[in-house]
C-alpha atoms as a PDB file:
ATOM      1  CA  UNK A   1      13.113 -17.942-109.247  1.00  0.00           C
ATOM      2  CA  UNK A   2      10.461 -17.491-106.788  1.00  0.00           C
ATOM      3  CA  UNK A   3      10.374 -13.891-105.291  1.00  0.00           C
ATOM      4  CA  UNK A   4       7.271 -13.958-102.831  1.00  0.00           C
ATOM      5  CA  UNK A   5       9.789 -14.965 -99.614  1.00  0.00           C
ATOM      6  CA  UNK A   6      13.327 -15.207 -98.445  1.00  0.00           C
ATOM      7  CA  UNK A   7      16.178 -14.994-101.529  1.00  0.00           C
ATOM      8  CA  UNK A   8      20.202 -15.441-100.900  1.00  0.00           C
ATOM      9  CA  UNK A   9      21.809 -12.497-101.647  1.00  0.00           C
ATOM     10  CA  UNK A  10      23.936 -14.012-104.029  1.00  0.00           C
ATOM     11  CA  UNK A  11      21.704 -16.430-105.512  1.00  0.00           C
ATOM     12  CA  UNK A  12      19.249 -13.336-106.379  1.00  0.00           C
ATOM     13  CA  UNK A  13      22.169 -11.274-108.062  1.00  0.00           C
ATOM     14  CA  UNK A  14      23.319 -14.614-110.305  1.00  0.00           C
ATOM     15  CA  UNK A  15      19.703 -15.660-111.465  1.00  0.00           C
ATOM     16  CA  UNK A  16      19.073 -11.548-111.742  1.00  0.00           C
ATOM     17  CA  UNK A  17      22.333 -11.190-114.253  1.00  0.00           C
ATOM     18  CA  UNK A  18      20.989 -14.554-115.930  1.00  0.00           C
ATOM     19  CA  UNK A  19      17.462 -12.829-116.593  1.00  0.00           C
ATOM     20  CA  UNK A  20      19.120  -9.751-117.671  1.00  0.00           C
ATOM     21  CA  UNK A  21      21.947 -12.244-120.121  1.00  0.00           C
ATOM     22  CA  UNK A  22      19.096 -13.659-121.823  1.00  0.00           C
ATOM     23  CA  UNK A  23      16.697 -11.081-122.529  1.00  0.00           C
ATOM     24  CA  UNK A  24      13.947 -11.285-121.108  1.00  0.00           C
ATOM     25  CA  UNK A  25      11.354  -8.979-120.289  1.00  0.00           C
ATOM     26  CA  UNK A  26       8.713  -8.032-118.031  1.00  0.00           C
ATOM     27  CA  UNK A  27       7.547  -6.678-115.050  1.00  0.00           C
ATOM     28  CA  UNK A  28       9.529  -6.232-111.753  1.00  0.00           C
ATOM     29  CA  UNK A  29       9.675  -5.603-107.896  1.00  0.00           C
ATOM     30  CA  UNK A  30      12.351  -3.737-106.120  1.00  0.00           C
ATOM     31  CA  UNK A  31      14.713  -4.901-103.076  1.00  0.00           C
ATOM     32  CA  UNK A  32      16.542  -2.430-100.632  1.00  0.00           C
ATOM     33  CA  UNK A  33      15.607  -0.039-104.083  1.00  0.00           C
ATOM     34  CA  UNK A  34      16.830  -2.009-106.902  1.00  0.00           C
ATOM     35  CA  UNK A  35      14.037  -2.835-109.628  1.00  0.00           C
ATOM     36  CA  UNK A  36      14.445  -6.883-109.884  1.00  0.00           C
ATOM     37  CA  UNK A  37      12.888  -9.030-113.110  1.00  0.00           C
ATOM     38  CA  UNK A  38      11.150 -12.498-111.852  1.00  0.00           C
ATOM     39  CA  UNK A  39       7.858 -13.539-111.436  1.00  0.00           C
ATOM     40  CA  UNK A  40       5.753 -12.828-108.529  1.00  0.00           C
ATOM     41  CA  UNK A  41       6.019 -15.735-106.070  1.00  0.00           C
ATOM     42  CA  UNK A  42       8.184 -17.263-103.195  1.00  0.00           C
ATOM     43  CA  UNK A  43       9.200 -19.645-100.804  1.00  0.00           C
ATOM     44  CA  UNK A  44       6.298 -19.401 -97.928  1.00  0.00           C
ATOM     45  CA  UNK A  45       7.928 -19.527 -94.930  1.00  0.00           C
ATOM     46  CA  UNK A  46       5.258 -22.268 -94.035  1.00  0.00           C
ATOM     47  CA  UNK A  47       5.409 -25.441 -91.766  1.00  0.00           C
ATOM     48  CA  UNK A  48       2.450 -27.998 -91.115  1.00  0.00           C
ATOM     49  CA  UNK A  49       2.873 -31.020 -88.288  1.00  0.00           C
ATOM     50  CA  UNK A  50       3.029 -34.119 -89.828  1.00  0.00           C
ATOM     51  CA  UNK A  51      -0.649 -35.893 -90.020  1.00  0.00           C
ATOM     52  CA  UNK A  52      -1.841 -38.596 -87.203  1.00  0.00           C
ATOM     53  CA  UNK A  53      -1.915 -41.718 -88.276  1.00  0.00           C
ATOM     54  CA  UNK A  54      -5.471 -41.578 -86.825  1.00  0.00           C
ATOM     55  CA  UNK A  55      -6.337 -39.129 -88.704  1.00  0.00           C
ATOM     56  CA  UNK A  56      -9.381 -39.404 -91.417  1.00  0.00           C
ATOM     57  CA  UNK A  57      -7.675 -37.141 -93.577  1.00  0.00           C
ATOM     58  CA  UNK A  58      -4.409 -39.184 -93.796  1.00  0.00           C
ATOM     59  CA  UNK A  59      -3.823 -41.755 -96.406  1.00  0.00           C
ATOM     60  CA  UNK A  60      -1.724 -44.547 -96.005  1.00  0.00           C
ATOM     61  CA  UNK A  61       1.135 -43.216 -96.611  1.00  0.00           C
ATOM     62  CA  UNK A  62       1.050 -40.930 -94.254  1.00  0.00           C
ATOM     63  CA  UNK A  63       0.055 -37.793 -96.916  1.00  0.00           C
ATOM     64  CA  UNK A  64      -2.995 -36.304 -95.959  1.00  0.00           C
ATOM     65  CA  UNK A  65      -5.629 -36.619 -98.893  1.00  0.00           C
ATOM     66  CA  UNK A  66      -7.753 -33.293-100.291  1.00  0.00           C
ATOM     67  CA  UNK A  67     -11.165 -32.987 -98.116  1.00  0.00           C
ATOM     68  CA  UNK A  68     -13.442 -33.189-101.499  1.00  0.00           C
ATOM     69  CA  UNK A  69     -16.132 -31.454 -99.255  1.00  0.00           C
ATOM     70  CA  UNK A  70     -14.011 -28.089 -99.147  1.00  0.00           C
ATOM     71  CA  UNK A  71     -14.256 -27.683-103.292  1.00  0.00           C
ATOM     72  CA  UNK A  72     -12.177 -24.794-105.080  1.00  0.00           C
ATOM     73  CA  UNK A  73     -10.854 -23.140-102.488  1.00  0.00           C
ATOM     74  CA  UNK A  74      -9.626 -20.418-105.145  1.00  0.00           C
ATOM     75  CA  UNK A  75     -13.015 -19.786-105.953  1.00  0.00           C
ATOM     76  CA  UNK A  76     -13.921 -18.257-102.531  1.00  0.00           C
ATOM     77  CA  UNK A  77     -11.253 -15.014-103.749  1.00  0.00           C
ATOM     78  CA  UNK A  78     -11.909 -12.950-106.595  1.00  0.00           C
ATOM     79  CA  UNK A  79     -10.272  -9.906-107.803  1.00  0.00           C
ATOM     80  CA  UNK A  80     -13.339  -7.746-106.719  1.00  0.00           C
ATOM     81  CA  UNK A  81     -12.113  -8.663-103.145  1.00  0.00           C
ATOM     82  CA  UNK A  82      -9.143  -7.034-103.632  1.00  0.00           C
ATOM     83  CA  UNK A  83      -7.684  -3.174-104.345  1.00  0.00           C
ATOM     84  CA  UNK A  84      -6.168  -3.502-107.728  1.00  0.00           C
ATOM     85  CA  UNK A  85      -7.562  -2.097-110.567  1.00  0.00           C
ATOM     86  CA  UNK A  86      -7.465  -4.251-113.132  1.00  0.00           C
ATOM     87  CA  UNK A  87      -9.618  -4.219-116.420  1.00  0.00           C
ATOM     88  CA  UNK A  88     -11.503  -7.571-115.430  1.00  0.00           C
ATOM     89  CA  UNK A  89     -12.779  -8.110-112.130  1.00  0.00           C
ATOM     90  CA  UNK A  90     -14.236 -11.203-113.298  1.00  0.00           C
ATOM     91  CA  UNK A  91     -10.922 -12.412-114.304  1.00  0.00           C
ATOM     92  CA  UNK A  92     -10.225 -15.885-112.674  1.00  0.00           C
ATOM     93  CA  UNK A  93      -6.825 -16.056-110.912  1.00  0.00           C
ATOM     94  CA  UNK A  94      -3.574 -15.463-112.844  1.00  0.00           C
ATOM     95  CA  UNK A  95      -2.407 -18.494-112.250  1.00  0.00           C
ATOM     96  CA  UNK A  96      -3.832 -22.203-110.174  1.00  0.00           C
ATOM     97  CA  UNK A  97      -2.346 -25.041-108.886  1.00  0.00           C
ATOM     98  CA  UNK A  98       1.274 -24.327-109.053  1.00  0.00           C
ATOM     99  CA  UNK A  99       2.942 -25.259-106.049  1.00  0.00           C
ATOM    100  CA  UNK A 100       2.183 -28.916-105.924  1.00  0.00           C
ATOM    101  CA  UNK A 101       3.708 -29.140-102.055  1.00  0.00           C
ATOM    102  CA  UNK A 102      -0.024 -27.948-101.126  1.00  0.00           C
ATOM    103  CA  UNK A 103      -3.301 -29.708-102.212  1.00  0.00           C
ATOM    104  CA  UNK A 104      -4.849 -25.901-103.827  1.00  0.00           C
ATOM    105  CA  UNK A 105      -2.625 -22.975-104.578  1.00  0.00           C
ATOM    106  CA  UNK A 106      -3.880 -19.849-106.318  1.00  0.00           C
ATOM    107  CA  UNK A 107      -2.008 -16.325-107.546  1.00  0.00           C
ATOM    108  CA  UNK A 108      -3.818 -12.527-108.436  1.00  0.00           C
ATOM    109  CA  UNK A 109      -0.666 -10.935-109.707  1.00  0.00           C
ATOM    110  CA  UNK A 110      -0.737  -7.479-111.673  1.00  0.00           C
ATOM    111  CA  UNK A 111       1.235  -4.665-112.055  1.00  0.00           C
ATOM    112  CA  UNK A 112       0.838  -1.227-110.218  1.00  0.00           C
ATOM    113  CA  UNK A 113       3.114   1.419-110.537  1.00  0.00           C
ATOM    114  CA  UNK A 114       5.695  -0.394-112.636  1.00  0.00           C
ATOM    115  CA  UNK A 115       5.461  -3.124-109.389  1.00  0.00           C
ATOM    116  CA  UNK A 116       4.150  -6.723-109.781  1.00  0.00           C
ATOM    117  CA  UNK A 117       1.647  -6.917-106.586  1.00  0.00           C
ATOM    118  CA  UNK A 118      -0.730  -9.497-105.849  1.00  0.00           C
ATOM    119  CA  UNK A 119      -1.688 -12.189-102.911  1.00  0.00           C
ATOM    120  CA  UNK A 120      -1.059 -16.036-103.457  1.00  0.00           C
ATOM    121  CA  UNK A 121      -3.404 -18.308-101.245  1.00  0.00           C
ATOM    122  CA  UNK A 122      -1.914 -22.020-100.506  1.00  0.00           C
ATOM    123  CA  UNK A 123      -4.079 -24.392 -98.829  1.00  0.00           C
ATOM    124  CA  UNK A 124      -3.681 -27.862 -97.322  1.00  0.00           C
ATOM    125  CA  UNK A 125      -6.397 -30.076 -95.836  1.00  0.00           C
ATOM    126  CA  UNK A 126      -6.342 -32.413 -92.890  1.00  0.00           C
ATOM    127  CA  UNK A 127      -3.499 -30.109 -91.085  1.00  0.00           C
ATOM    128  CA  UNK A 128      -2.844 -26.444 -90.044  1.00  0.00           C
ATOM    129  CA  UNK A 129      -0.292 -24.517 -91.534  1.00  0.00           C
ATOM    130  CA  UNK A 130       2.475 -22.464 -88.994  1.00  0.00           C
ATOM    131  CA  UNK A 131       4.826 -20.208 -89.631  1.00  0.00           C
ATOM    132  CA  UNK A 132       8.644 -20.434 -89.116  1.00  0.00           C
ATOM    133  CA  UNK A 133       8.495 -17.182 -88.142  1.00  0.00           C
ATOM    134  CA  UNK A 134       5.838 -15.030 -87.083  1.00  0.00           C
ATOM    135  CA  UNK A 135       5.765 -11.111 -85.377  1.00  0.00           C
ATOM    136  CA  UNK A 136       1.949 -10.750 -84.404  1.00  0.00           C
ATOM    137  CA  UNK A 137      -1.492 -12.362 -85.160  1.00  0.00           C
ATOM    138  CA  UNK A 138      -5.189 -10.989 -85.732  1.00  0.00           C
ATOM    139  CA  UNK A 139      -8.472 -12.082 -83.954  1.00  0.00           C
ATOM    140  CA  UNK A 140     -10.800 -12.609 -87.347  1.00  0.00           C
ATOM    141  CA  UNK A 141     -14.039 -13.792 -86.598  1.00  0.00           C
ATOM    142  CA  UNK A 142     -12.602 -15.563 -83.077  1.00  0.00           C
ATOM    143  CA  UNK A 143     -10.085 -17.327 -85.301  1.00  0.00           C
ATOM    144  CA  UNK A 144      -6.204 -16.836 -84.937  1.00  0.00           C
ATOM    145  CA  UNK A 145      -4.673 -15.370 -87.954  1.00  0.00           C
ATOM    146  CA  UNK A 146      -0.827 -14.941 -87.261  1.00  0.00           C
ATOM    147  CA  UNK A 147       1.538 -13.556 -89.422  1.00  0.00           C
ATOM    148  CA  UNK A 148       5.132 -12.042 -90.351  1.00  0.00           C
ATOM    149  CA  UNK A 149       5.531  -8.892 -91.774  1.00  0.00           C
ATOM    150  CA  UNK A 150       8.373  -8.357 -94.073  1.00  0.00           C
ATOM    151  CA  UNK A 151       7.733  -4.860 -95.283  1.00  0.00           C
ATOM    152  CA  UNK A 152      10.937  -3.675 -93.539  1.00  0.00           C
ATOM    153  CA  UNK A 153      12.787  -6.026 -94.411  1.00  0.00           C
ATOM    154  CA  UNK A 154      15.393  -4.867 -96.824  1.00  0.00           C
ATOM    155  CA  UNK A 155      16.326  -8.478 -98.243  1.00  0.00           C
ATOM    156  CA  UNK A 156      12.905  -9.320 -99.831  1.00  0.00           C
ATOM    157  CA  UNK A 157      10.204  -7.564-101.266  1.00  0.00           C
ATOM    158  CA  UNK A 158       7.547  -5.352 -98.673  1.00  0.00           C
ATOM    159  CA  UNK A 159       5.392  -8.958 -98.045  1.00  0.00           C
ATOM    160  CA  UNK A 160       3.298 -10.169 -95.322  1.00  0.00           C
ATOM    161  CA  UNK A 161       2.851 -13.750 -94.955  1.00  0.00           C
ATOM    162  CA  UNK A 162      -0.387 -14.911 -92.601  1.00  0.00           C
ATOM    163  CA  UNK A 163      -1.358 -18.936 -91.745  1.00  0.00           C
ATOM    164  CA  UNK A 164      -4.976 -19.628 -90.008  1.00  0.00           C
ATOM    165  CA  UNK A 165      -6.795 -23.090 -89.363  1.00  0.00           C
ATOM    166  CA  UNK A 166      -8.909 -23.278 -92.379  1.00  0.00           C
ATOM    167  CA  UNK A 167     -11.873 -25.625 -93.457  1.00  0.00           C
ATOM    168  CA  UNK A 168     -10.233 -28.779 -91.522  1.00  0.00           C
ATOM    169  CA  UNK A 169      -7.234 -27.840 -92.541  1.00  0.00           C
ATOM    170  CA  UNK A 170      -4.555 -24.787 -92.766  1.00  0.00           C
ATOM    171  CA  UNK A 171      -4.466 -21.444 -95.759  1.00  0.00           C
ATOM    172  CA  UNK A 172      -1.667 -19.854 -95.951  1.00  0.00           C
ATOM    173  CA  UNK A 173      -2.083 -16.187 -97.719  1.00  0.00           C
ATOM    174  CA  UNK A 174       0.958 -14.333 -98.715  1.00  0.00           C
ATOM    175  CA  UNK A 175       0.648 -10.414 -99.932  1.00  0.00           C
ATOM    176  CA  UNK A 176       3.042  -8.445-102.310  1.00  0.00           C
ATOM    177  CA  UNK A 177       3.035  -4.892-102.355  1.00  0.00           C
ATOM    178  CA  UNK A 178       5.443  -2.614-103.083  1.00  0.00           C
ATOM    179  CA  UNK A 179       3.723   0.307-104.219  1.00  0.00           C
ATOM    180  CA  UNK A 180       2.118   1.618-100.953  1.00  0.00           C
ATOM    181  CA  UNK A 181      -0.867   2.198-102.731  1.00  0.00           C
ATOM    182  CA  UNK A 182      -3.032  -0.290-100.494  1.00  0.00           C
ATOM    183  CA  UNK A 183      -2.463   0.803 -97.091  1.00  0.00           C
ATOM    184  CA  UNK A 184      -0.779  -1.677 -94.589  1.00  0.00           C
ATOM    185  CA  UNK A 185       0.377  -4.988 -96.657  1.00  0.00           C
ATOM    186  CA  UNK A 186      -0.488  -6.869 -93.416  1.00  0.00           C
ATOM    187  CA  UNK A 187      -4.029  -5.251 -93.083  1.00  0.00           C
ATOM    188  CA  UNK A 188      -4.546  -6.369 -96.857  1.00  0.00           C
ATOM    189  CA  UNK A 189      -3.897  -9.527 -95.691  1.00  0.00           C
ATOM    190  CA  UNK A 190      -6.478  -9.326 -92.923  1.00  0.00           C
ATOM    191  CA  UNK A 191      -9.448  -8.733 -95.149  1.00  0.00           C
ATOM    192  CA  UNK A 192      -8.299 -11.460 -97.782  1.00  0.00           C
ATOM    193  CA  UNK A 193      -8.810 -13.769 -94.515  1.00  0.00           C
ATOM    194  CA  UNK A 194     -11.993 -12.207 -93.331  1.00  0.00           C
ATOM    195  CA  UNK A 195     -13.705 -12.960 -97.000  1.00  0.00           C
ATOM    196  CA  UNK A 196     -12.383 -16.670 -96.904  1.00  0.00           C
ATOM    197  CA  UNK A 197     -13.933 -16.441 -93.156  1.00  0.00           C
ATOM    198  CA  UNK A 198     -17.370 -15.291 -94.885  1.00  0.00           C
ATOM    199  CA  UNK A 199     -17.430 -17.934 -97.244  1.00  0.00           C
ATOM    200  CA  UNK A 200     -15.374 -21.433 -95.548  1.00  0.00           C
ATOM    201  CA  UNK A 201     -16.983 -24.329 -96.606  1.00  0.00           C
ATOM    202  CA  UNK A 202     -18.452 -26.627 -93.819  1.00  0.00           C
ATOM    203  CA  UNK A 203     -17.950 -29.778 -94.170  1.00  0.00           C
END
C-alpha cells in the first residue's frame, strides 16, 4: 500500500484489516484520527507532457533517457537538511530507487511522535513534472515551485506535494507530517526545494 497520496476509502480499510489479519507490525500515520499501519509512501499526484520527438533527451522510443550530467540527484538531500532528529545525520536515505516510473526516487522516513514522517524526492529528466492538482506555488530563487497542500484533507495523511523544473528536467518532492512538530508541512517543503536550488547540477 502506498500512503504518501490519495487512498479509496474502502481499499484503505481492506488492505488496513489485511495488515492487522496477518500480524504485522510497525510504525503508523493517522487519517481523519485513526492510527493506520503501512509504509510511508504514495501515489504522487504527478503528471509530465509526453517528450518531443526533437528532443535530445528522448530515446527512440519515445522515453526520455537519464541526463548522466545531473548524477545522484539523492545526494544533493541529506538528513542534516531536514528537522528530524534522528541518531545519524549522516545516514544515507531510507530507501533509493523505488518507484521505477521516475529515472531517481529517494525516501527520509522516521518516526516522530509514534508518526512515520519524512519527504520522498522523485525526479525525471528531459521533462517537467505538473501536478493534477495544485492550490498555490512559491517564488524560490525566481523558479516556480507549485504545490497542493493536503494537510486538511481528512482522506489522506497532513502531506504537501510540490513539482518545479529541475536540472533539465522536473523533481517532484512530497512531505509527510503528521506530528506538527515542523511548522507548516508546505513550508518544509519550501526549504527541501531551496537546498536542491543551492546545489542543481548544471549541465
Amino acid at each position: 500500500m502506498r500512503a504518501f497520496g490519495i487512498v479509496v476509502p474502502m481499499r484503505r480499510v481492506v488492505l488496513s484489516l489485511l495488515v492487522a489479519a496477518l500480524g504485522v507490525s510497525g510504525c503508523a500515520y493517522k487519517v481523519n484520527g485513526t492510527p493506520v499501519a503501512g509504509v510511508l509512501d504514495v501515489d504522487p499526484p504527478f503528471s509530465s507532457a509526453p517528450p518531443t520527438p526533437t528532443s535530445t533527451s528522448a530515446s527512440t522510443s519515445g522515453t526520455p533517457k537519464p541526463d548522466k550530467n545531473v548524477g545522484d540527484i539523492c545526494k544533493l538531500l541529506t538528513w542534516r537538511d531536514l528537522p528530524y532528529d534522528v541518531r545519524d545525520k549522516s545516514a544515507p536515505p531510507t530507501e533509493t530507487g523505488y518507484d521505477t516510473t521516475f529515472d531517481q526516487s529517494c525516501k527520509w522516513q522516521t518516526s516522530v511522535d509514534h508518526l512515520d514522517v519524512g519527504v520522498t524526492l522523485r525526479f525525471r529528466g528531459g521533462r517537467p513534472i505538473t501536478l493534477d492538482t495544485s492550490n498555490g506555488s512559491y517564488d524560490v530563487g525566481g523558479r516556480k515551485l507549485t504545490y497542493f497542500d493536503r494537510t486538511t484533507d481528512t482522506s489522506v495523511q497532513p502531506s504537501c506535494v510540490l513539482v518545479m523544473d529541475y536540472a533539465g528536467g522536473g523533481i517532484g518532492i512530497i512531505v509527510i507530517d503528521g506530528s506538527a512538530r515542523f511548522g507548516a508541512i508546505c513550508d518544509q517543503g519550501k526549504k527541501v526545494a531551496e537546498v536542491l536550488l543551492s546545489k542543481e547540477p548544471k549541465g
